[in-house]
Protein backbone atom coordinates (compact mmCIF):
# COMPACT_ATOMS: atom_id res chain seq x y z
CA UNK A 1 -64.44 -67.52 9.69
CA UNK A 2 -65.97 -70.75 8.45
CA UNK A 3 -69.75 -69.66 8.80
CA UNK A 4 -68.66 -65.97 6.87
CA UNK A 5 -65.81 -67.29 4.45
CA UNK A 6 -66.19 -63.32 2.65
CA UNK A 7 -65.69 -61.45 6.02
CA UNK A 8 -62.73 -59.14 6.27
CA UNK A 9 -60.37 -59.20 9.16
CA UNK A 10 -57.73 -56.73 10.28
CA UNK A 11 -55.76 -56.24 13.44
CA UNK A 12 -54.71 -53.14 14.69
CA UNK A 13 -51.69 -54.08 17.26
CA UNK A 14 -48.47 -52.99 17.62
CA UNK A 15 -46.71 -55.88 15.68
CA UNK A 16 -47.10 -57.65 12.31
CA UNK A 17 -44.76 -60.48 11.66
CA UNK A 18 -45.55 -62.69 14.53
CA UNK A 19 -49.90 -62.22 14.02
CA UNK A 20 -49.72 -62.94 10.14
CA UNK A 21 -47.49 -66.38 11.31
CA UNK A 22 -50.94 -67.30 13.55
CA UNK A 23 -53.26 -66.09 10.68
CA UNK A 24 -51.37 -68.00 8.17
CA UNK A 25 -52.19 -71.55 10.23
CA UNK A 26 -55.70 -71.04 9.47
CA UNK A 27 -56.30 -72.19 6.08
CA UNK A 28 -57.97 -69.54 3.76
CA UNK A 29 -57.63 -67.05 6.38
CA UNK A 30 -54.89 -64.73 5.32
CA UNK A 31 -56.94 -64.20 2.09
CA UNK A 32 -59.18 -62.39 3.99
CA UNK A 33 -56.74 -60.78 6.39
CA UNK A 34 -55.01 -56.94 6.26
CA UNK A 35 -53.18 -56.56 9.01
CA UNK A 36 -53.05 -52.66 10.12
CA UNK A 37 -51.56 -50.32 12.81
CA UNK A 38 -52.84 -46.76 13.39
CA UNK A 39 -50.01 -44.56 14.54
CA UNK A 40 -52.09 -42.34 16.60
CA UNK A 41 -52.63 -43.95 20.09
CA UNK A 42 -52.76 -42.05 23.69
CA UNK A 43 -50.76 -43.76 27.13
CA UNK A 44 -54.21 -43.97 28.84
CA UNK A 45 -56.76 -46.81 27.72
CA UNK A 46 -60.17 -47.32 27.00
CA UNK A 47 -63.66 -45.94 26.47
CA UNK A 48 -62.95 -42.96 28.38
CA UNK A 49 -59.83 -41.91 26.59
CA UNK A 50 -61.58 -41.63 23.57
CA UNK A 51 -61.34 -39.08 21.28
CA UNK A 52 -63.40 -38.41 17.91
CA UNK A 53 -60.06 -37.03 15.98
CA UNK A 54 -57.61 -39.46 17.47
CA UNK A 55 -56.99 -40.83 14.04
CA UNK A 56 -57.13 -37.58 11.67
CA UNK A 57 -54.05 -36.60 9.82
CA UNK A 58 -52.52 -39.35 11.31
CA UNK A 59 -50.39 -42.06 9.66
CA UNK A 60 -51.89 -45.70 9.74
CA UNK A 61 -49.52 -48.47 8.78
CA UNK A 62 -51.57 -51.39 6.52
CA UNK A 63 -49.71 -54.69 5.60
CA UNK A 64 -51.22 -56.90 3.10
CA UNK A 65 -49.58 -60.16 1.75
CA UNK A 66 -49.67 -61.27 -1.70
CA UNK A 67 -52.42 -63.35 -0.80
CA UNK A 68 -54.60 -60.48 0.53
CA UNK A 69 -57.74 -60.43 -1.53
CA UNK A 70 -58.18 -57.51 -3.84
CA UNK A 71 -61.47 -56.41 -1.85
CA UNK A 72 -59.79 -57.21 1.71
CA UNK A 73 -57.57 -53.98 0.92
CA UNK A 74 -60.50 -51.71 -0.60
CA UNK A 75 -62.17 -51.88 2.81
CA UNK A 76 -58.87 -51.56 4.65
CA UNK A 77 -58.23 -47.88 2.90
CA UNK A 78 -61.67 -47.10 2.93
CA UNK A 79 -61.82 -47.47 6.35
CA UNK A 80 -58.73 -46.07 7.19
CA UNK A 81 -59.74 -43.08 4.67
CA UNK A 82 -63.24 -42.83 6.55
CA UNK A 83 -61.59 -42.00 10.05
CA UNK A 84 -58.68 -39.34 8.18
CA UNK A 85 -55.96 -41.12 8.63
CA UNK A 86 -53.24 -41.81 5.65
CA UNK A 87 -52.63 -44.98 4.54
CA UNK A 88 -48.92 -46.13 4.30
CA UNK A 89 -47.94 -49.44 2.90
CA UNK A 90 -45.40 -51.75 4.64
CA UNK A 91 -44.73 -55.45 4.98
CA UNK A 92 -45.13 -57.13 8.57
CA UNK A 93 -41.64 -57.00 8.41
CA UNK A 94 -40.56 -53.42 7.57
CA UNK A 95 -43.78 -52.46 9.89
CA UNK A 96 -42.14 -54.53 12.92
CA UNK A 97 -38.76 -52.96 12.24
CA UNK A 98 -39.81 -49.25 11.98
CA UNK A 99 -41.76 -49.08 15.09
CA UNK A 100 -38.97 -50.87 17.24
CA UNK A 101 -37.40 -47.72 16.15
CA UNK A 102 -40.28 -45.31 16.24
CA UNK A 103 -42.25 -46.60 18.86
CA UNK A 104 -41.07 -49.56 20.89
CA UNK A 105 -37.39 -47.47 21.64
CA UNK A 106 -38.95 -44.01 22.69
CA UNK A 107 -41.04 -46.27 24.91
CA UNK A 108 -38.62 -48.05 26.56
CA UNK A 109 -36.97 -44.83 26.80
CA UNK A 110 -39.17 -42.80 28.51
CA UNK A 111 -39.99 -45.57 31.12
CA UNK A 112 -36.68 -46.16 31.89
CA UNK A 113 -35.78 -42.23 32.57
CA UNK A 114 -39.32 -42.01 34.43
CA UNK A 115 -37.63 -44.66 36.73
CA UNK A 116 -35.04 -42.67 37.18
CA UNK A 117 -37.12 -40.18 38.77
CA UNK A 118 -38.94 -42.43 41.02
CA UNK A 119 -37.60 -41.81 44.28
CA UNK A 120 -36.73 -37.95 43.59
CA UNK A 121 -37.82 -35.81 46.24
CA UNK A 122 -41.03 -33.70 45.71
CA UNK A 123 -39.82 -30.47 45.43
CA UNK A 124 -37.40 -31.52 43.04
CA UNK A 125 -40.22 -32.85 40.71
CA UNK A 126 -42.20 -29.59 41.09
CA UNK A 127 -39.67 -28.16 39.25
CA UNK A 128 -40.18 -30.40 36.42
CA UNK A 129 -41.15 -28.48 33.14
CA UNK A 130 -42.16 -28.98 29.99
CA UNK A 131 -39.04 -31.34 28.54
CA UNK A 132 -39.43 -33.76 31.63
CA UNK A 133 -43.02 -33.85 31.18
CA UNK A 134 -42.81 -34.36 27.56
CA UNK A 135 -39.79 -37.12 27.65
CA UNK A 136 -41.73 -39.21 30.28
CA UNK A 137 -45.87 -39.17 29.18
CA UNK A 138 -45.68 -42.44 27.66
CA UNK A 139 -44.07 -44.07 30.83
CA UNK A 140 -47.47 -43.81 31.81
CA UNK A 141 -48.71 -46.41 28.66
CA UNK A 142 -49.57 -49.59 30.23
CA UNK A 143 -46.88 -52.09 31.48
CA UNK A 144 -48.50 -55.57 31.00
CA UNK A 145 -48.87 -54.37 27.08
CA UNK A 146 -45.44 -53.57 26.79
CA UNK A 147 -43.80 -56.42 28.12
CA UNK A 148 -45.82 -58.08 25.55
CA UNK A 149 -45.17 -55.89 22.74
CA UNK A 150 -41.05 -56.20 23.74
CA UNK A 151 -41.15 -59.84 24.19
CA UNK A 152 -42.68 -60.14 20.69
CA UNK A 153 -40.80 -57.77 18.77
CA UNK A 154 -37.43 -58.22 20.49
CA UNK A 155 -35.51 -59.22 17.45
CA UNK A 156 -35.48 -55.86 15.94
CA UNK A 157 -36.02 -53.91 19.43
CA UNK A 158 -32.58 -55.58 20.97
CA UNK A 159 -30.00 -54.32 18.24
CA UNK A 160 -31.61 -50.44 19.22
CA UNK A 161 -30.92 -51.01 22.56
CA UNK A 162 -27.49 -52.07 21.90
CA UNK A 163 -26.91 -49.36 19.85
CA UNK A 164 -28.04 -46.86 22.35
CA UNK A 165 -26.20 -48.70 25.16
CA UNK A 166 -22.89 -48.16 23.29
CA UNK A 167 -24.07 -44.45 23.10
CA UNK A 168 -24.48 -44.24 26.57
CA UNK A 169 -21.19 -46.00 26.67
CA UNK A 170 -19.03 -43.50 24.99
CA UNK A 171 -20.86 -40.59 26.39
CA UNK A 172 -20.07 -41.75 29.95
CA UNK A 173 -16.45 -42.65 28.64
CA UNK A 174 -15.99 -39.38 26.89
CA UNK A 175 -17.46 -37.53 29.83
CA UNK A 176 -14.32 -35.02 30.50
CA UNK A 177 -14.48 -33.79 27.06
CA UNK A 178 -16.49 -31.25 26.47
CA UNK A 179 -16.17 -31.16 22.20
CA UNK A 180 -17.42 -35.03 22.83
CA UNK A 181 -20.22 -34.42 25.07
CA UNK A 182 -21.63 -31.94 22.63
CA UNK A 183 -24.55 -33.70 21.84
CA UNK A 184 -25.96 -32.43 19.22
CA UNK A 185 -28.70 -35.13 18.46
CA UNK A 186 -31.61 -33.00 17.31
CA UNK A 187 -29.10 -31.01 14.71
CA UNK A 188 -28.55 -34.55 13.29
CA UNK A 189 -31.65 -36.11 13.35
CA UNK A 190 -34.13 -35.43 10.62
CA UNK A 191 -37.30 -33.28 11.24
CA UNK A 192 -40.28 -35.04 12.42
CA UNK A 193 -43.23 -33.59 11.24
């Protein structure tokens, strides 16, 4: 940074608040800092998961501070504009608490329910369709990453998990009844496009 004081630097991980508290250490650095998260991403890694339209029509999260330079954010969107993504706007703080919800839940949730299948027998997973196979792809996402990603963002993933324990909770509670176990969580949730 000291030898290039203009260069522009942006991160692309899965949390914000706790990398802008490291950038903000180094003086002048956060000036030329954007942090940025492209919501596109695949459970397998590197070069040979590749794909030229990963990022099209996709949403990718920027966060600049009030210090970001003017310029630091130009090349941000134009970069993020020259791969066909859309930009979106947050702070590191909105950005860490909407992918807890968006991101860092469905993942926990479709390791833990791939666990559950673990020791099935193998005929019972050759029936597996579409649903199964669709609930539990991102188990496959690597686990080192995501014990870092949860240990980092656990202030805002722990309250979701709470929240869906006491779901589980009353479901199990409420088991007997059938008007309770209607579930109906896709009638109430809003459409993901």
């Amino acid at each position: 940074f000291r030898s290039n004081p203009k260069a522009t630097f942006i991160d692309i991980g899965s949390t914000k608040v706790k990398p802008l508290a490291e950038i903000e250490k180094i003086p002048g650095m956060v000036q030329r800092f954007c942090g940025t998260h492209p919501m596109a991403g695949r459970e397998i890694g590197g070069p040979e998961a590749a794909r030229a339209d990963l990022f099209v029509g996709r949403p990718w999260i920027y966060t600049p501070t009030p210090a970001t330079d003017s310029d630091v954010i130009e090349m941000v969107l134009a970069l993020i504009d020259r791969l066909g993504a859309s930009a979106i706007e947050m702070t590191a703080s909105e950005h860490d608490s909407a992918v807890a919800l968006l991101s860092h839940l469905p993942q926990i949730s479709a390791s833990l329910l791939a666990k559950q299948l673990k020791n099935a027998p193998e005929n019972w997973l050759a029936l597996a369709g579409q649903g199964v196979r669709d609930s539990t792809r991102i188990a496959a996402s690597d686990p080192h990453l995501w014990q870092e990603i949860i240990g980092i963002n656990r202030p805002q993933i722990l309250p979701l998990l709470t929240k869906l324990k006491s779901d589980l909770e009353t479901l199990i509670a409420q088991i007997g009844d059938d008007d309770a176990v209607a579930l109906g969580g896709a009638r109430r949730c809003p459409r993901l496009v």
